[in-house]
N, C-alpha and C. Protein backbone atom coordinates (compact mmCIF):
# COMPACT_ATOMS: atom_id res chain seq x y z
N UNK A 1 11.60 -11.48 10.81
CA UNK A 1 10.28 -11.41 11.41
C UNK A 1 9.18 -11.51 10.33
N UNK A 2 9.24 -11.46 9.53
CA UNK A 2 8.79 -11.17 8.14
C UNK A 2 7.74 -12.58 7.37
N UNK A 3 8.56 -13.82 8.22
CA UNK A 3 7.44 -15.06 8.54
C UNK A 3 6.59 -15.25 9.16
N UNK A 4 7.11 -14.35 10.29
CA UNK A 4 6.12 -14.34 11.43
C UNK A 4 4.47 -14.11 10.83
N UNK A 5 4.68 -13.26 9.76
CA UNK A 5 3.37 -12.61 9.15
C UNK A 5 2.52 -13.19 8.47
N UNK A 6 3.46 -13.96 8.01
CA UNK A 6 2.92 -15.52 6.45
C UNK A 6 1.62 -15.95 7.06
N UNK A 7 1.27 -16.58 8.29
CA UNK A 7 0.31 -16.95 8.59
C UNK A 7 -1.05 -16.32 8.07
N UNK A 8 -0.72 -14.81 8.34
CA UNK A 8 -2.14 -13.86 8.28
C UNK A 8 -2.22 -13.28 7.10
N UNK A 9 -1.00 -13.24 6.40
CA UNK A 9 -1.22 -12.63 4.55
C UNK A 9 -1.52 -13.52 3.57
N UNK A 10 -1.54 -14.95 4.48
CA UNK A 10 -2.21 -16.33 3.21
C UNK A 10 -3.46 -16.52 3.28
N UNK A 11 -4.03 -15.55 4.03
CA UNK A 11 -5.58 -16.21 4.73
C UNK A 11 -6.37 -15.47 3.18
N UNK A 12 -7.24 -15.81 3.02
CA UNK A 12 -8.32 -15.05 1.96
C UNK A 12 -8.60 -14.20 2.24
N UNK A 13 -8.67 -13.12 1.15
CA UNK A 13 -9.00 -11.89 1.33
C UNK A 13 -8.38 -10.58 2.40
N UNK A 14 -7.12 -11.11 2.35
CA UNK A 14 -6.10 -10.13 3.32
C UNK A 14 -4.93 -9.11 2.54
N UNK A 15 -5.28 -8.05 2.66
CA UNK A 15 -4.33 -7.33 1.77
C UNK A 15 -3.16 -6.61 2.25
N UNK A 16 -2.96 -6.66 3.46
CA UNK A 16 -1.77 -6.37 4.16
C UNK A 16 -1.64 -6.82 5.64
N UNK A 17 -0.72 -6.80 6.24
CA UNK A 17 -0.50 -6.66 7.84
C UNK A 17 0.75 -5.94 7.85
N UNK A 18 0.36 -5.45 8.95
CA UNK A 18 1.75 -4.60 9.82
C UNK A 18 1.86 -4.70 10.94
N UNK A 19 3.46 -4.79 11.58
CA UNK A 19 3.50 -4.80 12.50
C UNK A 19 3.86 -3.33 13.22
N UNK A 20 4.06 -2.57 13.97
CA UNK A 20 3.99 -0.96 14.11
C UNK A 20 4.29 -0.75 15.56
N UNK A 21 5.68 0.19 15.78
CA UNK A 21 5.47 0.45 16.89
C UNK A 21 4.36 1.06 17.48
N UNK A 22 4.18 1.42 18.40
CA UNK A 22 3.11 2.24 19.45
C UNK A 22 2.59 3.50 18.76
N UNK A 23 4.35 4.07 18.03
CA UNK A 23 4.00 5.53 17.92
C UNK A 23 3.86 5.24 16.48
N UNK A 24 3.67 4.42 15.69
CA UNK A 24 3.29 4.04 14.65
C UNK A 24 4.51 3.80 13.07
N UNK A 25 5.79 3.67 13.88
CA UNK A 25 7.02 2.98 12.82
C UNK A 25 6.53 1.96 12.69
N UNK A 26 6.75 1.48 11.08
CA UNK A 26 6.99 0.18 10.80
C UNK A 26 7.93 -0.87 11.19
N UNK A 27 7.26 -2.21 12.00
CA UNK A 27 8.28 -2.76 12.53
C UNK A 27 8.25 -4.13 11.18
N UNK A 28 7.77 -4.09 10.66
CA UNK A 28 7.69 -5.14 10.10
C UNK A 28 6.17 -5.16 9.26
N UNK A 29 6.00 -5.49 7.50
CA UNK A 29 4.51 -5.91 6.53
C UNK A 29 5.24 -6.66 5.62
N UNK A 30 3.43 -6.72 5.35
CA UNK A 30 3.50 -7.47 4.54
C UNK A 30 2.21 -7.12 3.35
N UNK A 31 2.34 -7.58 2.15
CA UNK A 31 1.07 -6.72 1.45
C UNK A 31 0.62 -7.76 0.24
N UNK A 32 -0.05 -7.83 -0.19
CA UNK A 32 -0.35 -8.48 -1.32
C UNK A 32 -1.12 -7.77 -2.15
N UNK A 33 -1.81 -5.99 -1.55
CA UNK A 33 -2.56 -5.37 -2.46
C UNK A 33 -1.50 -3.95 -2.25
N UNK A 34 -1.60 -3.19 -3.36
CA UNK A 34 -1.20 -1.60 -3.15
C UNK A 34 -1.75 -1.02 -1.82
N UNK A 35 -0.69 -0.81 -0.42
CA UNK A 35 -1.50 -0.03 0.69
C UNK A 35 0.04 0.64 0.57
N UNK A 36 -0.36 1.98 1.81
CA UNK A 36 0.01 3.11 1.89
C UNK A 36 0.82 2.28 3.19
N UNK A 37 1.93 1.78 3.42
CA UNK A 37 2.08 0.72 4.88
C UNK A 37 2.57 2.13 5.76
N UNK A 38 3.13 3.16 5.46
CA UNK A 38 3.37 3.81 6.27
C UNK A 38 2.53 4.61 7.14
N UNK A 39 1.63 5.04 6.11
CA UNK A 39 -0.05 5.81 6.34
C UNK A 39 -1.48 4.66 7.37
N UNK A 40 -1.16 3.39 6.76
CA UNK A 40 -1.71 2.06 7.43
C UNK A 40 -1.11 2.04 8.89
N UNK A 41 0.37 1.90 9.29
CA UNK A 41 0.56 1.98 10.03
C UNK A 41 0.53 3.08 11.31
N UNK A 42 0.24 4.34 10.96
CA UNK A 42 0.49 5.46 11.61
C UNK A 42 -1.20 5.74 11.97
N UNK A 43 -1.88 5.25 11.24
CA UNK A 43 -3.04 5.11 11.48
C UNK A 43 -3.45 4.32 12.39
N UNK A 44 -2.99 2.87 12.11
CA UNK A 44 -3.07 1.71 13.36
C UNK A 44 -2.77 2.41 14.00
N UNK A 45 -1.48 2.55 14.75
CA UNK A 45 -1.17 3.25 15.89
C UNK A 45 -1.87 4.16 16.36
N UNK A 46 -2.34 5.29 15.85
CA UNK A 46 -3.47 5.76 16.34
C UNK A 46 -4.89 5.82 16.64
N UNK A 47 -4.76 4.74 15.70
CA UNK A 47 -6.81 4.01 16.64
C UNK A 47 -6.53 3.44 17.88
N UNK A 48 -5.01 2.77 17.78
CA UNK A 48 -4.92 1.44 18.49
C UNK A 48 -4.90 2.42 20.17
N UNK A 49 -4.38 3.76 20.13
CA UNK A 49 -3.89 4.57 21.11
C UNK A 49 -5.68 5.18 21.48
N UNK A 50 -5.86 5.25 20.95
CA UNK A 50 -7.22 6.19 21.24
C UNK A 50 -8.35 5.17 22.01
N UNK A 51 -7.84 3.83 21.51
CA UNK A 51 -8.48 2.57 21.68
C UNK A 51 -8.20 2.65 23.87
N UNK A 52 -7.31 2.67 23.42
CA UNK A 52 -6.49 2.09 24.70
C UNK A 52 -6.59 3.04 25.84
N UNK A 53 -6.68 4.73 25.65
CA UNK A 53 -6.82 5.49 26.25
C UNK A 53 -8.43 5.97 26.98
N UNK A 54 -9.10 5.44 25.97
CA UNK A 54 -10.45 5.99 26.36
C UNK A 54 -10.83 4.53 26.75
N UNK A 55 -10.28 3.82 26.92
CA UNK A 55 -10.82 2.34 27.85
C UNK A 55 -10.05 1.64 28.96
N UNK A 56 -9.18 2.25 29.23
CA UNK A 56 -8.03 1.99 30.20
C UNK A 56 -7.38 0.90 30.47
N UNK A 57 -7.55 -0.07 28.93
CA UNK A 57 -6.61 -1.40 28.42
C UNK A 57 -5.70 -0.88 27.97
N UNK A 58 -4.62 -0.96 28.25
CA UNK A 58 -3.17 -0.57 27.49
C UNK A 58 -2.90 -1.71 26.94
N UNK A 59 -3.28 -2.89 26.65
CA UNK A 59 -2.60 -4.20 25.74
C UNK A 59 -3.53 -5.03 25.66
N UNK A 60 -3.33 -6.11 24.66
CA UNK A 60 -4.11 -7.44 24.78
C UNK A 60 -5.34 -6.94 24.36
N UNK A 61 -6.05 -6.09 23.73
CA UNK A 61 -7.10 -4.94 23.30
C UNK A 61 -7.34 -5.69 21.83
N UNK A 62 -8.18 -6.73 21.11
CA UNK A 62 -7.99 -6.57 20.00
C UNK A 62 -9.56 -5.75 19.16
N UNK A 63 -9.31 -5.14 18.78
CA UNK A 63 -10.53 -4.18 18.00
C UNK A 63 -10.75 -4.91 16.34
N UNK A 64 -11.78 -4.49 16.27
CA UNK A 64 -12.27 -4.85 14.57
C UNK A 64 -13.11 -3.51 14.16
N UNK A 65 -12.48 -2.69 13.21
CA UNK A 65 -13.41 -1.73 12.55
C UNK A 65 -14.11 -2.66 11.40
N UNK A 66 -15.24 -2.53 10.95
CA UNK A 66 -15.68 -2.67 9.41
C UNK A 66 -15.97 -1.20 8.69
N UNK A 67 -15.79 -1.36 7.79
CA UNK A 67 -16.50 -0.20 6.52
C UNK A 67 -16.50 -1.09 5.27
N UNK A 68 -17.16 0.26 4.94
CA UNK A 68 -17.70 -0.52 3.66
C UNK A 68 -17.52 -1.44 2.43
N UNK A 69 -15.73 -1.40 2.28
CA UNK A 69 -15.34 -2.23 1.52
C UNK A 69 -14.30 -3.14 2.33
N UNK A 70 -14.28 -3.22 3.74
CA UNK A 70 -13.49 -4.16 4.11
C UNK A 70 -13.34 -3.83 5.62
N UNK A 71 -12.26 -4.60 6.28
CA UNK A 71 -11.57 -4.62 8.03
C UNK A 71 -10.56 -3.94 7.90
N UNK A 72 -10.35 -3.43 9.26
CA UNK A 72 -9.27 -3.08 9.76
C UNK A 72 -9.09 -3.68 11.39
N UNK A 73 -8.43 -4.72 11.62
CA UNK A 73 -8.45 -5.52 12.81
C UNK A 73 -7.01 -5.60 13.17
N UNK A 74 -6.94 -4.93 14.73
CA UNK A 74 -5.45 -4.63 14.60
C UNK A 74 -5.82 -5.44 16.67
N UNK A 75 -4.74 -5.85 17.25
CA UNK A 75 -4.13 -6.43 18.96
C UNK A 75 -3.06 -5.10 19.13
N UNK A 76 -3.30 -4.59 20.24
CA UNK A 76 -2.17 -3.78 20.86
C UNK A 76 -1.67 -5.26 21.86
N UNK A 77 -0.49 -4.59 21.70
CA UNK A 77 0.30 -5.77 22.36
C UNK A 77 1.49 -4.46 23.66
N UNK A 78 2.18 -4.85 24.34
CA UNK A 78 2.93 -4.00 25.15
C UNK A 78 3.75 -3.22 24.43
N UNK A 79 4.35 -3.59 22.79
CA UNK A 79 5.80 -2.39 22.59
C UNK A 79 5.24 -2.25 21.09
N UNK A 80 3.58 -2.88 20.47
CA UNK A 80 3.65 -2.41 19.07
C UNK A 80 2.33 -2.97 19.07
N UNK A 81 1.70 -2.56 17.67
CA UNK A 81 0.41 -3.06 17.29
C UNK A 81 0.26 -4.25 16.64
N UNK A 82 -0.17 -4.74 16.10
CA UNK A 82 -0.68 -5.84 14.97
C UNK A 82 -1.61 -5.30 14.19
N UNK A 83 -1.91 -4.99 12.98
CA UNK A 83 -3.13 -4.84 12.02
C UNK A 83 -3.48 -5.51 10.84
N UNK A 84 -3.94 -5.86 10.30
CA UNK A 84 -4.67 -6.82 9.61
C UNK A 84 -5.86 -5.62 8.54
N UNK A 85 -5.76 -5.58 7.37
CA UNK A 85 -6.31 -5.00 6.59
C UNK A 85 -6.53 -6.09 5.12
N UNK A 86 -8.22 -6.31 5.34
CA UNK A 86 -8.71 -7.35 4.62
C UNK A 86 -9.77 -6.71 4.13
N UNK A 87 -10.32 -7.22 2.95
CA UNK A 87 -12.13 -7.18 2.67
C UNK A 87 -12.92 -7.85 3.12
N UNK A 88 -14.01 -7.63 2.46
CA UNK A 88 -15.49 -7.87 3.19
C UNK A 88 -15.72 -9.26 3.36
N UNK A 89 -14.62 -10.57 2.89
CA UNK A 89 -15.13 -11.78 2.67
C UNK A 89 -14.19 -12.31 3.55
N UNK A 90 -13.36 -11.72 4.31
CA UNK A 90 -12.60 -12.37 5.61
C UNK A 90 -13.16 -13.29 6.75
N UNK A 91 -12.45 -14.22 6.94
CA UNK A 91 -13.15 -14.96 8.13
C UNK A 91 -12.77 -14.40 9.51
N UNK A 92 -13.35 -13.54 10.06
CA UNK A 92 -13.40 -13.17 11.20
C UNK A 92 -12.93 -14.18 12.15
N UNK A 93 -13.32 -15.10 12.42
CA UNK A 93 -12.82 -15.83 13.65
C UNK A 93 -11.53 -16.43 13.43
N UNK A 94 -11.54 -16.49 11.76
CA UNK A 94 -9.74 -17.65 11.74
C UNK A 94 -8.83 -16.30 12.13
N UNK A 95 -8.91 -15.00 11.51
CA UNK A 95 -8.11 -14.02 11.21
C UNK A 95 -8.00 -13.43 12.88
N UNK A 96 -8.96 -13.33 13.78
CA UNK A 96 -8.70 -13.18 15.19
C UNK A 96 -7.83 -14.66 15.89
N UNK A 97 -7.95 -15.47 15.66
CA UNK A 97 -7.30 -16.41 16.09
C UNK A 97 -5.89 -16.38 15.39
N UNK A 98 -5.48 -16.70 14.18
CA UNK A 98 -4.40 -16.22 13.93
C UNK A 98 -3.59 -15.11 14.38
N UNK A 99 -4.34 -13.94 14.82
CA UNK A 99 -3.59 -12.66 14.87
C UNK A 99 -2.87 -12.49 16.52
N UNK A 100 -4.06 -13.36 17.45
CA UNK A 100 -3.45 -13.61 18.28
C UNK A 100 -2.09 -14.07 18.16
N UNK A 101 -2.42 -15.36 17.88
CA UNK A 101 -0.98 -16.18 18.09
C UNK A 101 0.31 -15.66 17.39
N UNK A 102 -0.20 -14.91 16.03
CA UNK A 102 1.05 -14.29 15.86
C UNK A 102 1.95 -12.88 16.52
N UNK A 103 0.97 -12.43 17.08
CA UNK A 103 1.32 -11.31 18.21
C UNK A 103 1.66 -11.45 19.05
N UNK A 104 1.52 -12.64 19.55
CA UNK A 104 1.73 -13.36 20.55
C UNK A 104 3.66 -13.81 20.62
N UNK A 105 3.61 -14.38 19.43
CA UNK A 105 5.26 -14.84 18.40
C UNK A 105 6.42 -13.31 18.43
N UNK A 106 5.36 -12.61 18.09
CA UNK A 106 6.24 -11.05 18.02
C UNK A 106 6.55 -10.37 18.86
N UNK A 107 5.85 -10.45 20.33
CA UNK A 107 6.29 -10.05 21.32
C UNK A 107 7.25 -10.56 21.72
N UNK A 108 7.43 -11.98 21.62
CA UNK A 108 8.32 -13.17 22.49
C UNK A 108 9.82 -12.67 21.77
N UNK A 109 10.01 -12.17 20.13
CA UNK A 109 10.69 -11.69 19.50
C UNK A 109 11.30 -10.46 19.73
N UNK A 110 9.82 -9.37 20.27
CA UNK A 110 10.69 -8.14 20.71
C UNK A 110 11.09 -8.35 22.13
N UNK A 111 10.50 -9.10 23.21
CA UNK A 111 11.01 -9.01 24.32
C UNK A 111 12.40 -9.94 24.48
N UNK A 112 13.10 -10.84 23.69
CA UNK A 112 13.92 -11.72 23.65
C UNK A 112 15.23 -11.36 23.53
């Protein structure tokens, strides 16, 4: 699954993705900078839940935090998250379009 990711860790300025169950296991990263993937992930999972609960989308939800030195842009999908952890010079629209389609790839993978 681990290709599946290539798409979104070649883009500029992307320093990790994960893929994460719900409750926030690693299902699958990727990194190109020092991140915490377990702490990244357990985190996704819990925005992605808080996301989902206080808006009554359980999936297909994709969020974009900014701060100050970068994104955190993660898709709840039905059995795991997607997150995307980039800096400040990311292209927003390629990196949502990509993240789709690769979440899209990973479901078809876990549901298969």
């Amino acid at each position: 699954m681990k290709k599946e990711l290539e798409p979104l860790i070649q883009l500029d300025d992307i320093y990790g993705v994960i893929a994460a169950s719900t409750d926030g296991i690693i299902i699958e990263s990727a990194t190109r900078k020092e991140i915490d993937e377990e702490t990244a992930a357990a985190l996704t999972a819990k925005v992605s839940k808080e996301v989902a609960d206080k808006t009554g989308i359980k999936r297909n939800v994709l969020s974009i935090i900014k701060g100050e030195k970068g994104y955190l842009i993660f898709i709840i999908k039905k059995d795991f998250v997607l997150g995307v952890i980039g800096g400040n010079d990311i292209n927003l629209g390629e990196v949502k379009q990509i993240l789709r389609k690769v979440a899209e790839r990973i479901q078809g993978i876990l549901s298969g």
